[in-house]
Protein backbone atom coordinates (compact mmCIF):
# COMPACT_ATOMS: atom_id res chain seq x y z
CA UNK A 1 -34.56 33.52 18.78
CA UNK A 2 -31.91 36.22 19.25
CA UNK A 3 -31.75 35.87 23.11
CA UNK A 4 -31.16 31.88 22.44
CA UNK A 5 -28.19 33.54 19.57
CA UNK A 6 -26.74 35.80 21.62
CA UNK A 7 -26.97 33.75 25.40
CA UNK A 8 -23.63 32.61 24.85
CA UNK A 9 -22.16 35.56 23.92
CA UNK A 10 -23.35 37.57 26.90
CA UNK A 11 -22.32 34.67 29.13
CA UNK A 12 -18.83 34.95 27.47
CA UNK A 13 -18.56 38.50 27.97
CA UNK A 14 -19.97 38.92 31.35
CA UNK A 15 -16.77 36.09 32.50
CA UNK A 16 -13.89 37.57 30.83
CA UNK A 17 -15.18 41.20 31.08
CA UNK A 18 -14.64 41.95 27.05
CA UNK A 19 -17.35 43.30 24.98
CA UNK A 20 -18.16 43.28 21.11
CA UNK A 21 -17.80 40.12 18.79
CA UNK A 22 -16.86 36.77 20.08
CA UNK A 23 -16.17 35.01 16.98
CA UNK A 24 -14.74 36.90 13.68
CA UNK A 25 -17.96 37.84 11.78
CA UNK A 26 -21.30 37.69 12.61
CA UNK A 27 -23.49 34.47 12.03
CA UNK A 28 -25.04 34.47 8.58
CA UNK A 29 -28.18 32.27 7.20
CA UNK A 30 -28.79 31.97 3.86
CA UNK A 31 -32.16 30.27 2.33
CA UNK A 32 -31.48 27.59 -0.21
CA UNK A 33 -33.12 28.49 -3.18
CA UNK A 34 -31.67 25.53 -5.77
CA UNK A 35 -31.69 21.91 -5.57
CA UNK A 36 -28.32 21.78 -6.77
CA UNK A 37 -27.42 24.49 -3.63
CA UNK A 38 -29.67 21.80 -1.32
CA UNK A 39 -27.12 19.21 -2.91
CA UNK A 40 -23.72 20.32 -2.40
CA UNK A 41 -25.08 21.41 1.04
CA UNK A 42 -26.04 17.90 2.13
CA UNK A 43 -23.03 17.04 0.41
CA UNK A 44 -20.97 18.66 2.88
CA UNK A 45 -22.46 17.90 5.72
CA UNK A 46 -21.87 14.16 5.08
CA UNK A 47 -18.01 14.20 4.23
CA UNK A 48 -17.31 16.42 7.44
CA UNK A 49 -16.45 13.37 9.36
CA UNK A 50 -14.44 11.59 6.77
CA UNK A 51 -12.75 15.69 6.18
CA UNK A 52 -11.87 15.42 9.99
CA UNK A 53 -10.56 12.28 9.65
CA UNK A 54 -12.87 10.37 12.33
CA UNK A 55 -13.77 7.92 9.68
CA UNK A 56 -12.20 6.12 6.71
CA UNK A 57 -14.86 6.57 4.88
CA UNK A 58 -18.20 8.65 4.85
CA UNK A 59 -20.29 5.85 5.26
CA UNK A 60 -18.48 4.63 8.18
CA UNK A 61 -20.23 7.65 10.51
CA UNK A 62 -22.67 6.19 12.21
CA UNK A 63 -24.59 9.34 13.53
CA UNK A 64 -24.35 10.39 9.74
CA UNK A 65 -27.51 9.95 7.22
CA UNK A 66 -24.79 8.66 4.60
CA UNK A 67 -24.73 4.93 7.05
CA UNK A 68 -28.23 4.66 7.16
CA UNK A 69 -29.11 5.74 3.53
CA UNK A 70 -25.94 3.34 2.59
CA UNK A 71 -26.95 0.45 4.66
CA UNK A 72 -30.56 0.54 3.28
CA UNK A 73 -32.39 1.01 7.20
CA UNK A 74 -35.87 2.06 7.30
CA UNK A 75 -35.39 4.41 9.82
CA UNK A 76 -38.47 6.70 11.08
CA UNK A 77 -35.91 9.74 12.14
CA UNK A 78 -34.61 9.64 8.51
CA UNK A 79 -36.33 12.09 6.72
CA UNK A 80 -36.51 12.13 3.10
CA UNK A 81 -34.81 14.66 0.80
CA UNK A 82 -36.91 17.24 -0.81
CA UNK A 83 -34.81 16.89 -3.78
CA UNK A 84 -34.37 12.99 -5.30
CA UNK A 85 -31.08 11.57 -4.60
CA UNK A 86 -28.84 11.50 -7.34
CA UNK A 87 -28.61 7.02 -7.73
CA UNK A 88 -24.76 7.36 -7.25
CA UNK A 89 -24.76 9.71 -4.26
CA UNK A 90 -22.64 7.44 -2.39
CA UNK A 91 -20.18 8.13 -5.27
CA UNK A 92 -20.77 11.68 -5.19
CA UNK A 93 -20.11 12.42 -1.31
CA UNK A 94 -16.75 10.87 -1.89
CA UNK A 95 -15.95 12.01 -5.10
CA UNK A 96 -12.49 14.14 -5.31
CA UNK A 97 -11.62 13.69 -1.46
CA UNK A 98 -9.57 10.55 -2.30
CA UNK A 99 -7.34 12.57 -5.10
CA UNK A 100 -7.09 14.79 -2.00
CA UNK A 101 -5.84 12.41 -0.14
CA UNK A 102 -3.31 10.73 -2.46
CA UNK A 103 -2.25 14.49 -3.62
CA UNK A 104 -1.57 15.34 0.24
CA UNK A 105 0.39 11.98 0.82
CA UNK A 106 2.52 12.13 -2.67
CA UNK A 107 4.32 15.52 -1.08
């Protein structure tokens, strides 16, 4: 696993003829303990394409679980949460980026 971590990094170094870190700290991994820690995880990982404003909203990123879960697909690749989604999760991904938004366009 560390050759597969560190490939790039040797690569990098090897070309420019540097040595030490590439990137600012080192890569960290933390377990998630907590359902509510499993939560505002998955929570992030579905607004980061409506955060990079690619999409309108969440649900409009297709290669995002958010669609699927939203449009109601079986799909056999979409695996289901260890932890019960909350029945308003829809509500919950989006919640607080929209005051975001009207608190970045008021200025």
């Amino acid at each position: 696993m560390q050759w597969l971590l560190t490939a790039h990094v040797r690569r990098f170094h090897r070309r420019y003829g540097s040595s030490g870190h590439v990137w600012q700290g080192r890569f960290k991994a933390f377990p998630i303990q907590h359902d509510a820690h499993l939560l505002q995880v998955m929570r992030y990982v579905e607004r980061n394409a409506l955060r990079a404003n690619l999409v309108v909203r969440a649900e409009d990123w297709r290669w995002g679980s958010l669609a699927w879960r939203d449009a109601g697909y079986p799909v056999s690749f979409l695996v289901v949460p260890p932890v019960p989604l909350p029945d308003d999760w829809l509500i919950r991904v989006t919640a607080g980026f929209e005051r975001h938004i009207q608190a970045v366009g008021s200025m």
